[in-house]
Protein backbone atom coordinates (compact mmCIF):
# COMPACT_ATOMS: atom_id res chain seq x y z
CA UNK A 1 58.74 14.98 64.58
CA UNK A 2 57.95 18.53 63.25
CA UNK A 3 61.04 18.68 61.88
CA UNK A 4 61.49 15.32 60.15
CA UNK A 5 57.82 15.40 58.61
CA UNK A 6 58.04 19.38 57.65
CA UNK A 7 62.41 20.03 57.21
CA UNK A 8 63.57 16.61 55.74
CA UNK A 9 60.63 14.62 54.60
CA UNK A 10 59.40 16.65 51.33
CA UNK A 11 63.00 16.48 50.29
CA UNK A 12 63.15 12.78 50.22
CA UNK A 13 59.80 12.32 48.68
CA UNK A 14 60.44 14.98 45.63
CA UNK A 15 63.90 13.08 45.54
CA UNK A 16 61.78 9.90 44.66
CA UNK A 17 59.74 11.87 42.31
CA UNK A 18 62.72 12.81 40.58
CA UNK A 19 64.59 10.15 40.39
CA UNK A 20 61.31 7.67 40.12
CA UNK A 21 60.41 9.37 36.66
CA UNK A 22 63.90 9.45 35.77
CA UNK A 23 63.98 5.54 36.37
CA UNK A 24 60.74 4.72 34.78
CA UNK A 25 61.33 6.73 31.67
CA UNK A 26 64.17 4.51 31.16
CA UNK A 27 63.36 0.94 31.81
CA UNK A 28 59.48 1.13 31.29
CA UNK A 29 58.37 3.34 28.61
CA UNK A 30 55.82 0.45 27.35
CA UNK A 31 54.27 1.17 31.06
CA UNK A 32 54.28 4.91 30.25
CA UNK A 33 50.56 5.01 30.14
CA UNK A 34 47.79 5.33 31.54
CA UNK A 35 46.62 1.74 30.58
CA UNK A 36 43.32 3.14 29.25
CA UNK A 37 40.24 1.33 29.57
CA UNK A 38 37.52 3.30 27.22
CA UNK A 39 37.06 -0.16 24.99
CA UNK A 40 35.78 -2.05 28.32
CA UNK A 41 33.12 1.12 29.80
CA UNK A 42 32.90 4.21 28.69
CA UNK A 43 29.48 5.70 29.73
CA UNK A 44 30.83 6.29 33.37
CA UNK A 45 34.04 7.28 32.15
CA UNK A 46 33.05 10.09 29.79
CA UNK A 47 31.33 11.65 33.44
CA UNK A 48 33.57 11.15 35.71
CA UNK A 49 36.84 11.76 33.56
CA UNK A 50 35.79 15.50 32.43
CA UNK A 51 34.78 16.24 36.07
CA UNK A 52 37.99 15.29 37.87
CA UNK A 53 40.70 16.11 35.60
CA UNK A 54 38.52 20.20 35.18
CA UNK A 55 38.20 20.35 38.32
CA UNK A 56 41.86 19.14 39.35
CA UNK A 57 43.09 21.92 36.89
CA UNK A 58 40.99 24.47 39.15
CA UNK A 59 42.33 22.79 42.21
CA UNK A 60 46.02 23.39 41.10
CA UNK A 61 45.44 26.68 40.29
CA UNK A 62 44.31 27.29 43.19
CA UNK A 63 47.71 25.99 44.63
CA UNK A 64 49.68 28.35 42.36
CA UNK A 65 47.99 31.28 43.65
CA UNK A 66 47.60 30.27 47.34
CA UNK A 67 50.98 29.16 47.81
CA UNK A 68 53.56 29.96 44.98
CA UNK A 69 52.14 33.92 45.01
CA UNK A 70 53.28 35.59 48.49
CA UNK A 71 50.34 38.10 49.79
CA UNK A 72 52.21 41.00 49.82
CA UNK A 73 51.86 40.55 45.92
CA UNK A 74 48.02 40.31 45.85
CA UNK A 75 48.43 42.64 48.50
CA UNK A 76 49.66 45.43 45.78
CA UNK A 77 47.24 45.75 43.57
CA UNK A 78 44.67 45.57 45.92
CA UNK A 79 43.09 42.26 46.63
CA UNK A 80 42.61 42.28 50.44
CA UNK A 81 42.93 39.35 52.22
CA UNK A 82 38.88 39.00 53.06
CA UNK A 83 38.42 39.28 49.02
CA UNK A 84 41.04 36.64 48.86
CA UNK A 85 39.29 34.40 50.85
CA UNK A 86 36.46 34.75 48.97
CA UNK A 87 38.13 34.12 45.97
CA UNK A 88 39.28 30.80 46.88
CA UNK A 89 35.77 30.05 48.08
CA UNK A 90 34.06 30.64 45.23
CA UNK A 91 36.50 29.28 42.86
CA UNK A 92 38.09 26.13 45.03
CA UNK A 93 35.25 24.46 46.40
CA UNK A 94 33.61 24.06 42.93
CA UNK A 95 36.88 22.49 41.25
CA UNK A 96 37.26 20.86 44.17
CA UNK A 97 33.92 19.44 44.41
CA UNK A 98 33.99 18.46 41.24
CA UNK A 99 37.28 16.81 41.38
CA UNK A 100 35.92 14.61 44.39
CA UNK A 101 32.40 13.36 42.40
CA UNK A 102 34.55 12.47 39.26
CA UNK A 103 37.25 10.70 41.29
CA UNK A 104 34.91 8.89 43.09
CA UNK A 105 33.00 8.00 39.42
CA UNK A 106 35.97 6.86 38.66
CA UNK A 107 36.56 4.81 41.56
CA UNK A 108 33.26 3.41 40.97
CA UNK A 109 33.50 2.41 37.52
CA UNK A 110 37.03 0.90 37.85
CA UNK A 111 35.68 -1.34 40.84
CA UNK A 112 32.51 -2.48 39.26
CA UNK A 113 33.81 -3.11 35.67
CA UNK A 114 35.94 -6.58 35.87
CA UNK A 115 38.35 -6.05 33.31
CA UNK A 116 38.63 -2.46 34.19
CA UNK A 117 39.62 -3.88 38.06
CA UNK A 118 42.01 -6.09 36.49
CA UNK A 119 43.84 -4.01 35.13
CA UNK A 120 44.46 -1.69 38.36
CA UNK A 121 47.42 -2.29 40.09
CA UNK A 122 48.16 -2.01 43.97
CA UNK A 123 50.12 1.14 43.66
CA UNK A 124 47.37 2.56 41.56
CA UNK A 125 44.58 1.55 44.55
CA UNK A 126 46.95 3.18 47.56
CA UNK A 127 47.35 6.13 44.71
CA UNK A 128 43.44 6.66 44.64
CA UNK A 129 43.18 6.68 48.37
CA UNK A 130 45.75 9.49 48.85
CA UNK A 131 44.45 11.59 46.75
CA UNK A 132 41.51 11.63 47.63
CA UNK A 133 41.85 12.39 51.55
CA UNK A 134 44.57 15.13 49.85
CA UNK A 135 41.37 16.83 48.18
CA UNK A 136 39.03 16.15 50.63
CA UNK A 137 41.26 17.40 53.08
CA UNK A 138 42.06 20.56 51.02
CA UNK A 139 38.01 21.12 50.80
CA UNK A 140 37.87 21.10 54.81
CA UNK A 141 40.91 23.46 54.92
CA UNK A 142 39.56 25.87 52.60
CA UNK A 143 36.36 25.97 54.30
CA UNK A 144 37.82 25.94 57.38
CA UNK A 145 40.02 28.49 57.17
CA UNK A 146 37.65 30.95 55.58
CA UNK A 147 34.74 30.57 57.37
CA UNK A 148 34.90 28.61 60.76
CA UNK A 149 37.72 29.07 63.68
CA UNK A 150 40.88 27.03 64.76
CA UNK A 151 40.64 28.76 68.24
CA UNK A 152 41.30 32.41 65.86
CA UNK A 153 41.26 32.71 62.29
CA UNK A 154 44.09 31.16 60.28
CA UNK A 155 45.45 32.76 57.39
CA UNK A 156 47.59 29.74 55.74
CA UNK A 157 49.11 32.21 53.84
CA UNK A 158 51.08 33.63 56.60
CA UNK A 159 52.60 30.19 57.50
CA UNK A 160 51.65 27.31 54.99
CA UNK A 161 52.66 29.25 51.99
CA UNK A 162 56.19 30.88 53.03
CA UNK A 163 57.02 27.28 54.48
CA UNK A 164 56.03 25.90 51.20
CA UNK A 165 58.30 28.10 49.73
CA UNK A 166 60.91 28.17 51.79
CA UNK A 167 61.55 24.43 50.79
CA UNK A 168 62.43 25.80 47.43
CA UNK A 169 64.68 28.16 48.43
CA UNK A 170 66.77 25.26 50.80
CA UNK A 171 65.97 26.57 53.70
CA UNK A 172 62.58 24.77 55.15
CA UNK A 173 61.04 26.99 58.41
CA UNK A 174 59.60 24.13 60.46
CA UNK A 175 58.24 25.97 63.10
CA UNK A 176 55.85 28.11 60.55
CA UNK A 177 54.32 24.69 59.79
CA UNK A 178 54.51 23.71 63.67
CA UNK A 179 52.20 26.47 64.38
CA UNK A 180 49.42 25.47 61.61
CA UNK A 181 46.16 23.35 62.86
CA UNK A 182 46.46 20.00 61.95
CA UNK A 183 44.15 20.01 59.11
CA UNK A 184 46.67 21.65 57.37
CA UNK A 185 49.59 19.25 58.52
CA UNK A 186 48.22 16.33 57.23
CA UNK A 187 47.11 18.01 54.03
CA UNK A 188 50.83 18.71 53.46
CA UNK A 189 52.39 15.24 54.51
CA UNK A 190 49.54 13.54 52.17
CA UNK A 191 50.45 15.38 49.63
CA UNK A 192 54.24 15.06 50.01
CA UNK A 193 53.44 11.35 50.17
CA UNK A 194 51.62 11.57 46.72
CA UNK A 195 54.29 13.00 45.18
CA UNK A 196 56.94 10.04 46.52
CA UNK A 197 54.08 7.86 44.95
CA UNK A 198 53.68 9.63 41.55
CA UNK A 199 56.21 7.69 39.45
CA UNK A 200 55.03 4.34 40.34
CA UNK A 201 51.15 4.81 38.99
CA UNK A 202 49.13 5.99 36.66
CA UNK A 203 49.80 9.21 37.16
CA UNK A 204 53.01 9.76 35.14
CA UNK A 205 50.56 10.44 32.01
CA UNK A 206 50.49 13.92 33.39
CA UNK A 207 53.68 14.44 32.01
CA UNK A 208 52.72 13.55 28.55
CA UNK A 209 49.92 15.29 27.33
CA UNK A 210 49.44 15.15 23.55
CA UNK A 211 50.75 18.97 22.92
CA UNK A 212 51.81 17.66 19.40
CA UNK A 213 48.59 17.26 18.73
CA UNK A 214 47.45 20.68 18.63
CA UNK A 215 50.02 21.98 15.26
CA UNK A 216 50.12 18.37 13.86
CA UNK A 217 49.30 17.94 10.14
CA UNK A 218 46.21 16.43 9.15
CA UNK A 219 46.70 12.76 8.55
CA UNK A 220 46.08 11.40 4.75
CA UNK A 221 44.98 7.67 4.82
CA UNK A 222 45.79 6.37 1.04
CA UNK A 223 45.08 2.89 -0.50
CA UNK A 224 48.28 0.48 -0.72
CA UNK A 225 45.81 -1.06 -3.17
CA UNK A 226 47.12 0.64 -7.09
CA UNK A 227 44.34 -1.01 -8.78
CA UNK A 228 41.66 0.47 -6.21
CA UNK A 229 43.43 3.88 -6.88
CA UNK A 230 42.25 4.49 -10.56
CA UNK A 231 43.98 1.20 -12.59
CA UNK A 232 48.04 1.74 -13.03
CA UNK A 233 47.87 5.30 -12.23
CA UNK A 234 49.86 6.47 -8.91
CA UNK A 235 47.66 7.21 -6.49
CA UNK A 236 46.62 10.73 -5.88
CA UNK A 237 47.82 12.94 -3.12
CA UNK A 238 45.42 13.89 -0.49
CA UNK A 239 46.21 17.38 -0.76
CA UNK A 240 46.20 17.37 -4.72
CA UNK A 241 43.03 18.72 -6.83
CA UNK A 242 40.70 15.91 -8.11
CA UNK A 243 41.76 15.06 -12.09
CA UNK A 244 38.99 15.12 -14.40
CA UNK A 245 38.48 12.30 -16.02
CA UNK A 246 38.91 13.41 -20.07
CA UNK A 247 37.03 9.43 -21.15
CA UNK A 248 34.29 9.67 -22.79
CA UNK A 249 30.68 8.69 -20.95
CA UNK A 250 28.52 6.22 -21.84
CA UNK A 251 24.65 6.76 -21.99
CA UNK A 252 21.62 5.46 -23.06
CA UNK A 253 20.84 5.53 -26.81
């Protein structure tokens, strides 16, 4: 079992998310989206949306560091392992946290507001319900591992992170993830299983974030309307200085 869920399970699931994205790119770019819902409710949504997608950014930092980062790097320029941990105390359990109340405001507001339901499909519902026990989960391991005992202190950065790794590099180690506590095994398998999942939810709108946005020109609305523009005169450019009219005023004698 350890070696199907830990040595050949992540590769089919990031072969799905491959190949899912792939698929849906193609054949359902209208569906590209995440079917926003602002127009319906938007005084839960401006809470909860701020507080789960800030706090998932802290969360997946967090992953960057804790597992893409070997120790013997942090190890070098002189973070010990007990500042570590505190590190990812301090830092994880608020974006985490914060992650959880927003999903769950989320959750909420989608439940409660009917057209908002409506529009929520089954794949987004079993979506919301793995990632949640995938952060809650990652809460308890981060507490867990810093500050209570599995029998001894685990340092998930002696096995988690080299196995996490080690996928990467084609070669899984099964037995480093054998050894972990169980929190930590189903944390990974969730999360494995939410990545198999991504393509078929809302959650390909990750992968287009308005970048443009940020060097795009300023837009220039313009009448279609000639006479509204100043008669039979082409209408002025946006960008253009205002024309002074030379016709004479008309005032009061």
């Amino acid at each position: 079992m350890n070696r199907f869920l830990f040595g050949i399970f992540p590769y089919l699931c990031l072969a799905v998310f491959v190949v899912g994205h792939v698929w849906r790119y193609r054949y359902d770019k209208f569906g590209w989206t995440t079917r926003s819902s602002q127009l319906y409710e938007d005084r839960l949504l401006r809470i909860g949306s701020p507080l789960f997608h800030f706090g998932m950014l802290g969360v997946v930092g967090g992953h960057i560091l804790g597992l893409l980062i070997p120790q013997k790097w942090t190890d070098a320029i002189g973070l010990s392992r007990e500042a570590y941990h505190v590190l990812a105390l301090v830092g994880g359990i608020p974006a985490g946290v914060a992650a959880v109340v927003g999903l769950a405001i989320l959750v909420y507001r989608r439940r409660t507001t009917g057209p908002v339901f409506s529009a929520t499909t089954t794949n987004d519902k079993v979506m919301y319900l793995v990632l949640g026990a995938v952060i809650l989960l990652g809460i308890w391991n981060t507490i867990a591992g810093s500050l209570l005992s599995f029998g001894g202190h685990y340092n998930y950065r002696d096995g988690v992170s080299p196995w996490f790794r080690s996928i990467f590099e084609m070669r899984p180690d099964v037995d480093l993830m054998a050894a972990a506590p169980l929190g930590f095994k189903v944390h990974a398998v969730l999360a494995f299983l939410l990545f198999a999942m991504w393509p078929f939810t809302r959650l390909v709108h990750v992968f287009s974030a308005p970048i443009g946005y940020l060097n795009r020109p300023y837009i220039v609305y313009r009448s279609r309307d000639k006479q509204a523009a100043g008669g039979s005169r082409a209408p002025q450019r946006g960008w253009d200085k205002p024309e002074l009219s030379s016709a004479p005023t008309k005032g009061k004698s």
